[in-house]
C-alpha atoms as a PDB file:
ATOM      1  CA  UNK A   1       0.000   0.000   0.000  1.00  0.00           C
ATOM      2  CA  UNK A   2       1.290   3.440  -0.933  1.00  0.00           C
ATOM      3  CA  UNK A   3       1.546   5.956   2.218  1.00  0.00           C
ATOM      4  CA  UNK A   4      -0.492   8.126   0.094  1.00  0.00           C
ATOM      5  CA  UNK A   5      -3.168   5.901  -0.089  1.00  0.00           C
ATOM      6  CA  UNK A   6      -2.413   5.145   4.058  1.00  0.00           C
ATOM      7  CA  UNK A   7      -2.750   8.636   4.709  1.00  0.00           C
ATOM      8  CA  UNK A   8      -6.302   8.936   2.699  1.00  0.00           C
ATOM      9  CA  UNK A   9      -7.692   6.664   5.240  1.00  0.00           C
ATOM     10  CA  UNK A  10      -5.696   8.091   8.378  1.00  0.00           C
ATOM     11  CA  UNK A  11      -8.359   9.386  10.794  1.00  0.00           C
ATOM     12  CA  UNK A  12      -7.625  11.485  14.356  1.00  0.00           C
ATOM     13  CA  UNK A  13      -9.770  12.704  16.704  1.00  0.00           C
ATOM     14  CA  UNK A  14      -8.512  16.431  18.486  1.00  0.00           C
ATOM     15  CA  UNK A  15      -9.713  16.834  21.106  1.00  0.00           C
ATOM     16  CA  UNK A  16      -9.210  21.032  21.888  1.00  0.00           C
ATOM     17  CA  UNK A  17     -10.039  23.256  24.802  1.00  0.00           C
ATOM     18  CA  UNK A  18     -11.673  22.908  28.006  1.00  0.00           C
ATOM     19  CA  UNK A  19     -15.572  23.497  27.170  1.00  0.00           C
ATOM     20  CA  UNK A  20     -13.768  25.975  24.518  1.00  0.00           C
ATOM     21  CA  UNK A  21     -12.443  25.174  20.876  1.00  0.00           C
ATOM     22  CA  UNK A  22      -9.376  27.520  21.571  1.00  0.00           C
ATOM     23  CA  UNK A  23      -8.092  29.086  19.079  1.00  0.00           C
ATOM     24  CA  UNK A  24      -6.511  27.907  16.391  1.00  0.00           C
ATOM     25  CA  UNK A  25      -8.678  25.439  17.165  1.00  0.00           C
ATOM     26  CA  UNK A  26      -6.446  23.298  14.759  1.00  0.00           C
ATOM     27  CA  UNK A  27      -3.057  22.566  15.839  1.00  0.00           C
ATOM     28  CA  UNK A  28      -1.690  20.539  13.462  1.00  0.00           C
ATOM     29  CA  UNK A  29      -0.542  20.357  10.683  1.00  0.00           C
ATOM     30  CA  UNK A  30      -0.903  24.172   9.684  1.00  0.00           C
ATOM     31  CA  UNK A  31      -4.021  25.285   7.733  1.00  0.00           C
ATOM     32  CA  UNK A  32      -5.687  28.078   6.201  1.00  0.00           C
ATOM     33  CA  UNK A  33      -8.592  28.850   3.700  1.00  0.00           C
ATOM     34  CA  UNK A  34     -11.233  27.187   5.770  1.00  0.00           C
ATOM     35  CA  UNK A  35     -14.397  26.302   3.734  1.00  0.00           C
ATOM     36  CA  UNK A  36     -17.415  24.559   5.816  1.00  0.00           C
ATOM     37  CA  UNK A  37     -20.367  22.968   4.796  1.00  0.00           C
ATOM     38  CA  UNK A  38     -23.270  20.973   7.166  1.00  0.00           C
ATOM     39  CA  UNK A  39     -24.443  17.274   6.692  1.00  0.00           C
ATOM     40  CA  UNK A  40     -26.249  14.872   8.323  1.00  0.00           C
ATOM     41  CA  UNK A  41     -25.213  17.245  11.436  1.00  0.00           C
ATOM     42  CA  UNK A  42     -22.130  17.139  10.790  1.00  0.00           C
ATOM     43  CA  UNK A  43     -19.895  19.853  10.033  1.00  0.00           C
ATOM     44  CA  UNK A  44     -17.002  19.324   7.874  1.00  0.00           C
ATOM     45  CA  UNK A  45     -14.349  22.056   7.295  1.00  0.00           C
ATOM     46  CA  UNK A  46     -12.514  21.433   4.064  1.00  0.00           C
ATOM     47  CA  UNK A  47      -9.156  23.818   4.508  1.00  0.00           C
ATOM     48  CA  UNK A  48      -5.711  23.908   2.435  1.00  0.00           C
ATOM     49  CA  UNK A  49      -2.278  22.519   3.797  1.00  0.00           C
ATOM     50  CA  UNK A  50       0.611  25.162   4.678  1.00  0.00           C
ATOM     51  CA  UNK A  51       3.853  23.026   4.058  1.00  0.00           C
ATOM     52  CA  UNK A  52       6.386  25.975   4.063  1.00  0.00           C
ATOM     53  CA  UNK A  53       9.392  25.791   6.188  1.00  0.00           C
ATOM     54  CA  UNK A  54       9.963  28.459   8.752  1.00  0.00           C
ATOM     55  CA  UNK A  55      12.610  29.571   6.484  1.00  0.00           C
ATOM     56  CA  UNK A  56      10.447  29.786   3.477  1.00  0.00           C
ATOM     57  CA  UNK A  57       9.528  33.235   1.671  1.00  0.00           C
ATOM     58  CA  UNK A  58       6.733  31.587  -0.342  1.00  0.00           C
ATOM     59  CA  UNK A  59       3.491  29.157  -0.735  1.00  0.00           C
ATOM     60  CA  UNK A  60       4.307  25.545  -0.256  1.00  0.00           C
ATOM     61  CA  UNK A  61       0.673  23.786  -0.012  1.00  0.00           C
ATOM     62  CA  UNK A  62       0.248  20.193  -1.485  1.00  0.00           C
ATOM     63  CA  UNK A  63      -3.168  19.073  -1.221  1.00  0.00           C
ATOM     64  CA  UNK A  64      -6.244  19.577   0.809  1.00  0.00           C
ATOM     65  CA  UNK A  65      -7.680  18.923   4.005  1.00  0.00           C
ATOM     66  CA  UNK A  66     -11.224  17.719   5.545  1.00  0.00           C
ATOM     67  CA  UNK A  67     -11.802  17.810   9.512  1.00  0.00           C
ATOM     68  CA  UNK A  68     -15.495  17.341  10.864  1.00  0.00           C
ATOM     69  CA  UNK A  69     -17.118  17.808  14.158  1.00  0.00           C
ATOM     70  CA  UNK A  70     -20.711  17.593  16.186  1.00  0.00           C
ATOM     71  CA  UNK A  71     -19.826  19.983  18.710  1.00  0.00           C
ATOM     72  CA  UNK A  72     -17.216  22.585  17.774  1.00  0.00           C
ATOM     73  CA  UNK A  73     -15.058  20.938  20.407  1.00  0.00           C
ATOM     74  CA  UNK A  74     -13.600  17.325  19.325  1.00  0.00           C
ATOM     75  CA  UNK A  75     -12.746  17.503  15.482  1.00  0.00           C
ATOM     76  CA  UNK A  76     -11.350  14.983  13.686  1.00  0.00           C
ATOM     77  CA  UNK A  77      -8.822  14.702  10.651  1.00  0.00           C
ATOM     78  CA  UNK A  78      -9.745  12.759   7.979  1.00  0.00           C
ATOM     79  CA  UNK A  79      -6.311  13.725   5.901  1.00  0.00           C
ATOM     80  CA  UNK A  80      -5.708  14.547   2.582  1.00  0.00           C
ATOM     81  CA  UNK A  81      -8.583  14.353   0.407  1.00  0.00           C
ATOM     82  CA  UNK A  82      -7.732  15.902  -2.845  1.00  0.00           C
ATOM     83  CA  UNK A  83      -4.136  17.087  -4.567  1.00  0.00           C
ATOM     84  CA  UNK A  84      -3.531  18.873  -7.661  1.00  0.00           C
ATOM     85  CA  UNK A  85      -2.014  15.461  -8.539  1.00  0.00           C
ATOM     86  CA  UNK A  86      -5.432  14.101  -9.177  1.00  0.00           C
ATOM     87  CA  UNK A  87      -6.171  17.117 -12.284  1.00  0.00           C
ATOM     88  CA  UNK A  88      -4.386  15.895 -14.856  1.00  0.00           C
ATOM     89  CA  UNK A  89      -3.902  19.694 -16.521  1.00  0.00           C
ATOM     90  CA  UNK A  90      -2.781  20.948 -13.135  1.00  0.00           C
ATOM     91  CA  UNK A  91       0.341  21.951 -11.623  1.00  0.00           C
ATOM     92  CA  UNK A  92       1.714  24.037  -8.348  1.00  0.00           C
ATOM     93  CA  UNK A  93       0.196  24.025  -4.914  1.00  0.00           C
ATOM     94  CA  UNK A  94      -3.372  23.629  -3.801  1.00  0.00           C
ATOM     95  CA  UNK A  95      -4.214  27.275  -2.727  1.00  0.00           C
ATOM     96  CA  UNK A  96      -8.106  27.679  -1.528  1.00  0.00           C
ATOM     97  CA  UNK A  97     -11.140  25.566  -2.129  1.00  0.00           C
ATOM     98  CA  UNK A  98     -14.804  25.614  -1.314  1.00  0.00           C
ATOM     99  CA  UNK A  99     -17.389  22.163  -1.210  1.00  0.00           C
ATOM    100  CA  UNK A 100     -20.738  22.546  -2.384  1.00  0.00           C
ATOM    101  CA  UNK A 101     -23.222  19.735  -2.553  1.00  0.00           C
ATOM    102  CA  UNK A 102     -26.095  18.704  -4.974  1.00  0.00           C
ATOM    103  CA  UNK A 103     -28.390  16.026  -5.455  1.00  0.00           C
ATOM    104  CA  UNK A 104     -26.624  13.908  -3.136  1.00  0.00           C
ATOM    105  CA  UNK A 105     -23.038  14.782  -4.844  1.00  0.00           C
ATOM    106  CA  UNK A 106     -20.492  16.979  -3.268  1.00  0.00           C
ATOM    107  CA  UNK A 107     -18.763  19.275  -5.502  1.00  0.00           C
ATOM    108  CA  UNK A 108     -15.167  19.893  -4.337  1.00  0.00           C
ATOM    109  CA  UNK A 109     -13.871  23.916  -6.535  1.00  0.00           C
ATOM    110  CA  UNK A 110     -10.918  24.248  -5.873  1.00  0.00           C
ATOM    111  CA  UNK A 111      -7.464  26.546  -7.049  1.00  0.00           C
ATOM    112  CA  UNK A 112      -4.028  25.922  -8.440  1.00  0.00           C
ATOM    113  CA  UNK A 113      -2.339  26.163 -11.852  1.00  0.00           C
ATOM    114  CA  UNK A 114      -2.721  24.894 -15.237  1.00  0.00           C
ATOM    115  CA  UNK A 115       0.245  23.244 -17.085  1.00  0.00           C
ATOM    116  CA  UNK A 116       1.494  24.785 -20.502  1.00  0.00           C
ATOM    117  CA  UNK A 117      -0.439  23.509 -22.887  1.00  0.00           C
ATOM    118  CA  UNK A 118      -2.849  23.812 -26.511  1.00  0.00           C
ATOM    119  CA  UNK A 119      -5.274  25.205 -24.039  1.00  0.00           C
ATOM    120  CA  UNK A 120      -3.878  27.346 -21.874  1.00  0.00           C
ATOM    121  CA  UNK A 121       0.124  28.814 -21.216  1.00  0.00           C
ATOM    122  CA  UNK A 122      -0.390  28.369 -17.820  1.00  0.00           C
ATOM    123  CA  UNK A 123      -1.453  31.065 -14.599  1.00  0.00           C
ATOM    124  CA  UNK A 124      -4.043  30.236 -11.930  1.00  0.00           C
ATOM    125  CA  UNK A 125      -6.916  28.188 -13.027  1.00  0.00           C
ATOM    126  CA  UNK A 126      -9.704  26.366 -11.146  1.00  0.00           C
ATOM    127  CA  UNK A 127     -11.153  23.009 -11.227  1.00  0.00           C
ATOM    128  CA  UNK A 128     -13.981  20.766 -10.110  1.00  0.00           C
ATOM    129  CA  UNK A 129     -14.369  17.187  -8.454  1.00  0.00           C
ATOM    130  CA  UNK A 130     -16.809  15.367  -7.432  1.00  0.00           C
ATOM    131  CA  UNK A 131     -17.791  12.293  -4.916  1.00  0.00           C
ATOM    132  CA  UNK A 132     -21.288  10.735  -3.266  1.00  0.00           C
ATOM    133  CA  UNK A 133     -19.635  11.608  -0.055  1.00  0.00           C
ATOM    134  CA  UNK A 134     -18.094  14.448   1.767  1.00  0.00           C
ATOM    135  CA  UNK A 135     -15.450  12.543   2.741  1.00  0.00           C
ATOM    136  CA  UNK A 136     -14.604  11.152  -0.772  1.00  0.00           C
ATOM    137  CA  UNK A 137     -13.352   9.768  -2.592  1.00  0.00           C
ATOM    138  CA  UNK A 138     -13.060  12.782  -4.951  1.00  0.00           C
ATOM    139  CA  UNK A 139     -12.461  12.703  -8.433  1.00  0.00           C
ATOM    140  CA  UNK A 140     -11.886  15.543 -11.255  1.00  0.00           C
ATOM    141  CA  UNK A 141     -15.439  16.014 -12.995  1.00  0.00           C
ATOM    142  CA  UNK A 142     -14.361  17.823 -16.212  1.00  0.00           C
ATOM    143  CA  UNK A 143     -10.795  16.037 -17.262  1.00  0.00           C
ATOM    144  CA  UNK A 144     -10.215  19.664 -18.292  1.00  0.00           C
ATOM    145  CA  UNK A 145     -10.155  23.362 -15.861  1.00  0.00           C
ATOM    146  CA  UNK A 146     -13.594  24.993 -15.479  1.00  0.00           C
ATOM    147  CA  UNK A 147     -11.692  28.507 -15.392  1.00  0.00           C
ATOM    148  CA  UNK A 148      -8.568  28.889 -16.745  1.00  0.00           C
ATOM    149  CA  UNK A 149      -6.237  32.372 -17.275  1.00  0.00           C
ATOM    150  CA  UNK A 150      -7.216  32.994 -20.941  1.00  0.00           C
ATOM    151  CA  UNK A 151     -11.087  32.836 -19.535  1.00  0.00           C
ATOM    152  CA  UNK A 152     -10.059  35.997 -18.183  1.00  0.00           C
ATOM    153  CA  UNK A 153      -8.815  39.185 -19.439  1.00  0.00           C
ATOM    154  CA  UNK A 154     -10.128  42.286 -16.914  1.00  0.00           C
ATOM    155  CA  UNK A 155      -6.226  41.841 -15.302  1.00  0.00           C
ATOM    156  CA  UNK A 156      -3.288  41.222 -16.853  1.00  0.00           C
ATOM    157  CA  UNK A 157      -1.746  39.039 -13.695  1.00  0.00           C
ATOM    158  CA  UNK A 158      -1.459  35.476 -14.463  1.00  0.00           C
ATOM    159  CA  UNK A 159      -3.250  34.801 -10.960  1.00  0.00           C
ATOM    160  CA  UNK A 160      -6.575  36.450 -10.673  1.00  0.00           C
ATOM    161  CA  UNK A 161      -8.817  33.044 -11.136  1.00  0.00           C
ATOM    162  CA  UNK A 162      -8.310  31.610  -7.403  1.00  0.00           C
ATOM    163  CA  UNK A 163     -10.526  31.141  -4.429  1.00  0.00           C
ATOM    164  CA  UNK A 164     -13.541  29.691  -5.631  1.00  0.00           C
ATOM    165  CA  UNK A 165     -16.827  29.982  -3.768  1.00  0.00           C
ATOM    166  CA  UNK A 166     -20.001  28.280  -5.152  1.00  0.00           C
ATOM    167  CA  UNK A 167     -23.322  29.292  -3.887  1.00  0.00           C
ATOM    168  CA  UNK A 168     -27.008  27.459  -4.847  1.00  0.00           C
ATOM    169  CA  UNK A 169     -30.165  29.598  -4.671  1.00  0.00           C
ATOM    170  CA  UNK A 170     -33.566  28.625  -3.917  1.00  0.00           C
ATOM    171  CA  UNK A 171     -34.694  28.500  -7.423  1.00  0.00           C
ATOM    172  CA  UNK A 172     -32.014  25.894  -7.831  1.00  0.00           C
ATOM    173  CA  UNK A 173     -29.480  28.083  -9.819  1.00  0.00           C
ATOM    174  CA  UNK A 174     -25.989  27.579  -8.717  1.00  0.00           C
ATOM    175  CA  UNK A 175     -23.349  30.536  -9.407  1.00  0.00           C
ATOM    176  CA  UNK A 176     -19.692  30.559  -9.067  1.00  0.00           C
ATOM    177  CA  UNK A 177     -17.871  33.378  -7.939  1.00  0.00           C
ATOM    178  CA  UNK A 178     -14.497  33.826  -7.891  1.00  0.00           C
ATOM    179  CA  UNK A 179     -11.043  36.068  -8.269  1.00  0.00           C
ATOM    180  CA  UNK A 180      -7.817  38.598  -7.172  1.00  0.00           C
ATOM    181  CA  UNK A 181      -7.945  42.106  -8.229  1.00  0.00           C
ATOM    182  CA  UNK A 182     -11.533  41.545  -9.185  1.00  0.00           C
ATOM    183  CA  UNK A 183     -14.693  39.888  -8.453  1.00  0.00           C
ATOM    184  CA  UNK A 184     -15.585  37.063 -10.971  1.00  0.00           C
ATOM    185  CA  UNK A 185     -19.778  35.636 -10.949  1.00  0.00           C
ATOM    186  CA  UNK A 186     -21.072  32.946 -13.484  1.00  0.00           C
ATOM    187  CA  UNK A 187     -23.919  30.982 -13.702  1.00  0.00           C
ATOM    188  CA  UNK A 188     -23.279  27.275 -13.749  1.00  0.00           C
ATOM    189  CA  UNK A 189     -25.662  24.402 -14.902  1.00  0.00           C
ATOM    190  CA  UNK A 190     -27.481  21.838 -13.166  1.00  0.00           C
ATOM    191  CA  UNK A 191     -24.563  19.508 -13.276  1.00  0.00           C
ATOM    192  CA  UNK A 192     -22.086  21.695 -11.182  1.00  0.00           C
ATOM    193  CA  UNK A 193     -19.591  21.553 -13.948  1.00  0.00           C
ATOM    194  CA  UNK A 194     -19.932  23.385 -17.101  1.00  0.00           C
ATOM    195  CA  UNK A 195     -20.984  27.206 -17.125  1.00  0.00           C
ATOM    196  CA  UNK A 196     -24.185  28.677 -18.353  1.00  0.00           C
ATOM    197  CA  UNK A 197     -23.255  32.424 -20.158  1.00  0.00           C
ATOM    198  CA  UNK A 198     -21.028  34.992 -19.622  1.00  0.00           C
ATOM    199  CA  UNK A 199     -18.492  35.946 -16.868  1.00  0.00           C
ATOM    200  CA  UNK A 200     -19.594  38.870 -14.873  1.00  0.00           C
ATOM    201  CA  UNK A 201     -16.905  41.392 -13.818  1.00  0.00           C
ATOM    202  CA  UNK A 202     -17.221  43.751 -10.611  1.00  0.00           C
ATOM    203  CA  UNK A 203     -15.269  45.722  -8.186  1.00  0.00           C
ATOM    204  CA  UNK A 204     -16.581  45.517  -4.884  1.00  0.00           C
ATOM    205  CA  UNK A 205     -14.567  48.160  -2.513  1.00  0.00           C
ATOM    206  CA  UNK A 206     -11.384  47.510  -1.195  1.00  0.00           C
ATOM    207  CA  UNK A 207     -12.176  44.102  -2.426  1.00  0.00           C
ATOM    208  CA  UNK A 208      -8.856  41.465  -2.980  1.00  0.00           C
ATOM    209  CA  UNK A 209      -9.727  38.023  -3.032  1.00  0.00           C
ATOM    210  CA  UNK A 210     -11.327  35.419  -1.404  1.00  0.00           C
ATOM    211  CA  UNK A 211     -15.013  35.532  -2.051  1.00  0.00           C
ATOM    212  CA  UNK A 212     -17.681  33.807   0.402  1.00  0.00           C
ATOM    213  CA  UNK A 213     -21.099  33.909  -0.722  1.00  0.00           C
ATOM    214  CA  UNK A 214     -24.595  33.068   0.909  1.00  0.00           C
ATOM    215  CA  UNK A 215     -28.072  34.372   1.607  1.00  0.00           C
ATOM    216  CA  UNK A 216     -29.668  35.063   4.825  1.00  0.00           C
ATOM    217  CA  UNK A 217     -33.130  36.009   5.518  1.00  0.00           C
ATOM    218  CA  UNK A 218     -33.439  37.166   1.583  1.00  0.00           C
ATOM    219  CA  UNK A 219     -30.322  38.857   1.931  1.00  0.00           C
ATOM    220  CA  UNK A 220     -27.147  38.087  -0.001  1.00  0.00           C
ATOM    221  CA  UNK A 221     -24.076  38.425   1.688  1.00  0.00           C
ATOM    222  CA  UNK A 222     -21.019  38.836   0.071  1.00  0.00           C
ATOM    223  CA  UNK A 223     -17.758  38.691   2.615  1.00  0.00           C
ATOM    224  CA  UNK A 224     -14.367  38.524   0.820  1.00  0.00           C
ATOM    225  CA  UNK A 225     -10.783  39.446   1.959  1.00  0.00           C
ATOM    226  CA  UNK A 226     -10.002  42.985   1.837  1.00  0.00           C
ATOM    227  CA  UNK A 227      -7.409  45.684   1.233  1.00  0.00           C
ATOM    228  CA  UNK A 228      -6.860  46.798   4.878  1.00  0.00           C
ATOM    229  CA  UNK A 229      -4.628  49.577   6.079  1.00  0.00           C
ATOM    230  CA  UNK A 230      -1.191  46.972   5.684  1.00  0.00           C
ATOM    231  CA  UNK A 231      -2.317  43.471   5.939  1.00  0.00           C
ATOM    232  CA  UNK A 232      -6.021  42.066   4.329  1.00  0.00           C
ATOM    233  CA  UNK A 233      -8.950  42.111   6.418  1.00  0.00           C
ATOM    234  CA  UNK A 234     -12.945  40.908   6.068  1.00  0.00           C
ATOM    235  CA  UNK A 235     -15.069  43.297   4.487  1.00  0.00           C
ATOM    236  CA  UNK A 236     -18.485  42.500   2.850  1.00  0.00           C
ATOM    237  CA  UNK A 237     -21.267  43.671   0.628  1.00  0.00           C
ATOM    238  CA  UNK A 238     -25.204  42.597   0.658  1.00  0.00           C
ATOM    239  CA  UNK A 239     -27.742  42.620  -2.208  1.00  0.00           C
ATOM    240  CA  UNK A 240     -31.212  41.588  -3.163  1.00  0.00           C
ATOM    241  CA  UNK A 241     -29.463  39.426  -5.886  1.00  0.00           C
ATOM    242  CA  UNK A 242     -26.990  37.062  -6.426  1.00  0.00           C
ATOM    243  CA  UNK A 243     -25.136  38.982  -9.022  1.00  0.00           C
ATOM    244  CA  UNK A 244     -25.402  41.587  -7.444  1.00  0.00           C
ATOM    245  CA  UNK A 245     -25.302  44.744  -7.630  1.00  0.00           C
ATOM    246  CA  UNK A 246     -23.271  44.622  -4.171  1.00  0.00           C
ATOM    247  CA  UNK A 247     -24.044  47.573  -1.786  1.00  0.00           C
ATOM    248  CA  UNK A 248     -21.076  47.753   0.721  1.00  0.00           C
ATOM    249  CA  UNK A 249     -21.336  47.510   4.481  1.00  0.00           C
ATOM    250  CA  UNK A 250     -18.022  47.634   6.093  1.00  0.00           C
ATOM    251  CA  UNK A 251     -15.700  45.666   8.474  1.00  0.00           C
ATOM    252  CA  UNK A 252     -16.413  42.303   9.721  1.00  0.00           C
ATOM    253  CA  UNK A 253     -12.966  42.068  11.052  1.00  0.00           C
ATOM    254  CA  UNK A 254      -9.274  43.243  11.426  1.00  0.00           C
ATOM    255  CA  UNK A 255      -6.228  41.960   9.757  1.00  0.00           C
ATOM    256  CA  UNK A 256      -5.039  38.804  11.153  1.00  0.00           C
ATOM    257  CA  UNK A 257      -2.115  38.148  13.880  1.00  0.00           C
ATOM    258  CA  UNK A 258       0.707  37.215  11.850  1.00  0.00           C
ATOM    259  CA  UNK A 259      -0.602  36.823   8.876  1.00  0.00           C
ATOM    260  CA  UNK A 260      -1.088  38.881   5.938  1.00  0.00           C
ATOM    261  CA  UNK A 261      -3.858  36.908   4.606  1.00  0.00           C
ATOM    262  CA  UNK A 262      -7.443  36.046   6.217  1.00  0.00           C
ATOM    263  CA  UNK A 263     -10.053  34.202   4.585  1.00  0.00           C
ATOM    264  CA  UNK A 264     -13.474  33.925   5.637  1.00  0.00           C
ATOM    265  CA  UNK A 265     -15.966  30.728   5.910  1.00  0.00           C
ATOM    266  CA  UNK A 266     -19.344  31.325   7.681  1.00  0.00           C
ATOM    267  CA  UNK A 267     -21.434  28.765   8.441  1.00  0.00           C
ATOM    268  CA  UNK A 268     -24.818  28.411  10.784  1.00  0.00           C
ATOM    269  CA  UNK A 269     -24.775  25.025  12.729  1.00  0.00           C
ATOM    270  CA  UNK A 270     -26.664  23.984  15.543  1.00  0.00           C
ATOM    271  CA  UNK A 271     -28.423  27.711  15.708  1.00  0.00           C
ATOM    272  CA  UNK A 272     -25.663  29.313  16.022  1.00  0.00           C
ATOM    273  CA  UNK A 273     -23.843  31.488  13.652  1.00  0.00           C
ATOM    274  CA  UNK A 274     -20.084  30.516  13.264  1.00  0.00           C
ATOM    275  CA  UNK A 275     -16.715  32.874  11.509  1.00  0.00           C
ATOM    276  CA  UNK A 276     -14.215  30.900  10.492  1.00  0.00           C
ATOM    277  CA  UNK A 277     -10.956  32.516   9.100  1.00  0.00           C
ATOM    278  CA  UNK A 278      -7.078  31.965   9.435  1.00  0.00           C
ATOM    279  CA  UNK A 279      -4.533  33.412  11.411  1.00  0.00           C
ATOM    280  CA  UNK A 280      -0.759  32.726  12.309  1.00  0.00           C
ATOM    281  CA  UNK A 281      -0.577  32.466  15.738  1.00  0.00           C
ATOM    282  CA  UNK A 282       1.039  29.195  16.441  1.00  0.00           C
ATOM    283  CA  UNK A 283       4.795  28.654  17.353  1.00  0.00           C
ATOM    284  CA  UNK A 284       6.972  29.124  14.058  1.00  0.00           C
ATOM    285  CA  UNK A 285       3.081  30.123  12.607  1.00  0.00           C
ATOM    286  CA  UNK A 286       3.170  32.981  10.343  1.00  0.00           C
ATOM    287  CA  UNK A 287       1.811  34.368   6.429  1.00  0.00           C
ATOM    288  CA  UNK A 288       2.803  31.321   5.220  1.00  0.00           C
ATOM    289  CA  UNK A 289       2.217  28.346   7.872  1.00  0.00           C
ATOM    290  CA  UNK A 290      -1.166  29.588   8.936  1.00  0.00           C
ATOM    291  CA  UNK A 291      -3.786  28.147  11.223  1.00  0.00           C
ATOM    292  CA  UNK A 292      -7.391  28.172  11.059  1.00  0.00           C
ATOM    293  CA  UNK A 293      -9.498  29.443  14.250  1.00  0.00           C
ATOM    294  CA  UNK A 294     -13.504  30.416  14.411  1.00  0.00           C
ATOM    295  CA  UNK A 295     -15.527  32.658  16.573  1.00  0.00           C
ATOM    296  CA  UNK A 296     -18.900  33.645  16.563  1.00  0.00           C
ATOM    297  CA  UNK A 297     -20.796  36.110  14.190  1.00  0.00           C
ATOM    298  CA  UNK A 298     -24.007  38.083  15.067  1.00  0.00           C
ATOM    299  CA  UNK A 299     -26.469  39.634  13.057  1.00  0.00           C
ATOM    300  CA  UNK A 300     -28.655  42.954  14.152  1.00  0.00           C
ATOM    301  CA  UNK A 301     -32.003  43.319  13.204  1.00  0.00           C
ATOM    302  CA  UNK A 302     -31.284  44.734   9.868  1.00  0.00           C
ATOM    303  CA  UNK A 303     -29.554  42.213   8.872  1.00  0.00           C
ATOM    304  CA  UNK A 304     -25.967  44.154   9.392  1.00  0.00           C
ATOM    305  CA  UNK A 305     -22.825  41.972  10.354  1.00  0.00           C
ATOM    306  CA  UNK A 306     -21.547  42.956  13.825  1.00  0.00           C
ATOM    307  CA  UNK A 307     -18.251  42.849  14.074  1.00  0.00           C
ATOM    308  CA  UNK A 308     -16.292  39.798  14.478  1.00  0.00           C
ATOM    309  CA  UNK A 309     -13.938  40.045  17.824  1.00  0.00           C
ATOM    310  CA  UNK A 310     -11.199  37.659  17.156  1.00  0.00           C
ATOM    311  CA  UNK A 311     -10.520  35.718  20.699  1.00  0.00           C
ATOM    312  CA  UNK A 312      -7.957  32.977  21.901  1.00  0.00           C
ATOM    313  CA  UNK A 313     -11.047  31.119  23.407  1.00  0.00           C
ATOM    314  CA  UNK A 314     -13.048  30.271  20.267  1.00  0.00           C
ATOM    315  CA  UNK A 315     -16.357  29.028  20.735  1.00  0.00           C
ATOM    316  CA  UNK A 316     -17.911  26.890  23.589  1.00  0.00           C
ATOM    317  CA  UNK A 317     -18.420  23.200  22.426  1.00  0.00           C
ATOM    318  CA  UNK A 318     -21.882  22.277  21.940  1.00  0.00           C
ATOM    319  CA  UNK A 319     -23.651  20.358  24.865  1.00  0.00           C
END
């Protein structure tokens, strides 16, 4: 048996906190880009892999992740899921990813780089697996990118098409939205992996990357990684449609500790209302061997974000 294939199946249970998840709530192996999704009443956070040395001035993330949990407290690692290995047109590291299911399939977006060749001369690109599980096994749905760099032409950096987020409305309609420098929206059809018209450019203030979107209460939220004064923080944007257009709100949270990256994943479980997002705090932690930690989000009245306070608690476990 290859210790690839040991790994796959390699399951531990962390146990973290006293009555707290403490944050990060994840203490090894060093994650980021933390994407959940509910099942069965489970929750299962899918998250990329920071591999970098200390010494390291770049990315070094090989595949990604999948933890789950019933009460915020105990979560376990089910390992490696998926790797850029497994797309036969990619190449490069395994940067952010979001699940989304349908009709009993989970749909597994995720972003890296395309190889050189008749279709594209490389830059960021994203692709799509599937599996009947959330656990896998996941496999690439297209044999080919969904988005690739040529797709795209609103900036000339080879790297704008990452951090996928997939969101399905009530009517059914699934959109993907996506991008750096600029936000990216498509339809996509029924089948999760082919798109249905044109890509939609927009400009959301101060926005960088790292899109997260969902609807609330006939509200559409749109939270994404921001500018900030030095270092990116959570900003978002609301609408009465999923394309927008995206009326801004303000500041969900600040930059985070060590880290000049943050990336958002919000999630309601259990009636409560749950911020997930990435920070550096652990020893030898920093931009590039990141940690993910969560804390609670509230709502007012109008449907307005409070601010998120980032805490070294977490969030109590569930009783």
């Amino acid at each position: 048996m290859k210790i690839q294939e040991i790994l796959m199946g390699f399951c531990l249970v962390l146990t973290v906190g006293t009555g707290f998840s403490q944050n990060p709530f994840i203490q090894t192996p060093f994650t980021a880009d933390p994407a959940p999704i509910v099942h069965n009443d489970n929750l299962y956070l899918y998250t990329s892999h920071d591999t970098a040395s200390v010494a390291s001035t770049n990315y070094e993330m090989k595949d990604w992740l999948v933890f789950s949990t019933t009460d915020m407290k105990n979560w376990t690692n089910h390992g490696p899921k998926l790797s850029p290995k497994d797309f036969s047109w990619a190449t490069g590291d395994a940067y952010a990813a979001e699940v989304e299911e349908r009709d009993g399939k989970f749909y597994f977006y995720v972003s890296t780089f395309h190889k050189k060749d008749g279709r594209s001369n490389g830059g960021a690109a994203i692709g799509v697996a599937v599996a009947d599980s959330p656990l896998g096994p996941f496999k690439d749905a297209k044999g080919e990118a969904l988005i690739y760099n040529e797709m795209t032409t609103d900036n000339p950096h080879g790297w704008d098409d990452i951090d996928p987020s997939v969101f399905v409305d009530d009517d059914g309609q699934a959109y993907l939205y996506w991008g750096n420098g600029s936000l990216k929206t498509v339809k996509l059809k029924d089948n999760m992996v082919e798109l249905d018209g044109p890509i939609q450019y927009d400009n959301p203030k101060n926005f960088i990357e790292g899109p997260w979107v969902y609807k609330r209460k006939g509200i559409y939220y749109l939270v994404y990684a921001s500018k900030g004064e030095e270092r990116e923080r959570i900003e978002y944007a609301t609408s009465d449609s999923p394309v927008g257009p995206w009326e801004y709100q303000g500041i969900i949270t600040g930059s985070a500790p060590n880290s000049f990256t943050i990336h958002p994943g919000i999630i309601e479980y259990k009636g409560k209302d749950y911020f997930f997002y990435h920070n550096g705090l652990l020893p030898t932690g920093g931009s590039y061997r990141r940690s993910v930690a969560v804390d609670y989000m509230h709502y007012n009245e109008d449907g307005t974000i409070q601010r998120v306070e980032q805490t070294e608690e977490g969030v109590e476990a569930i009783e």
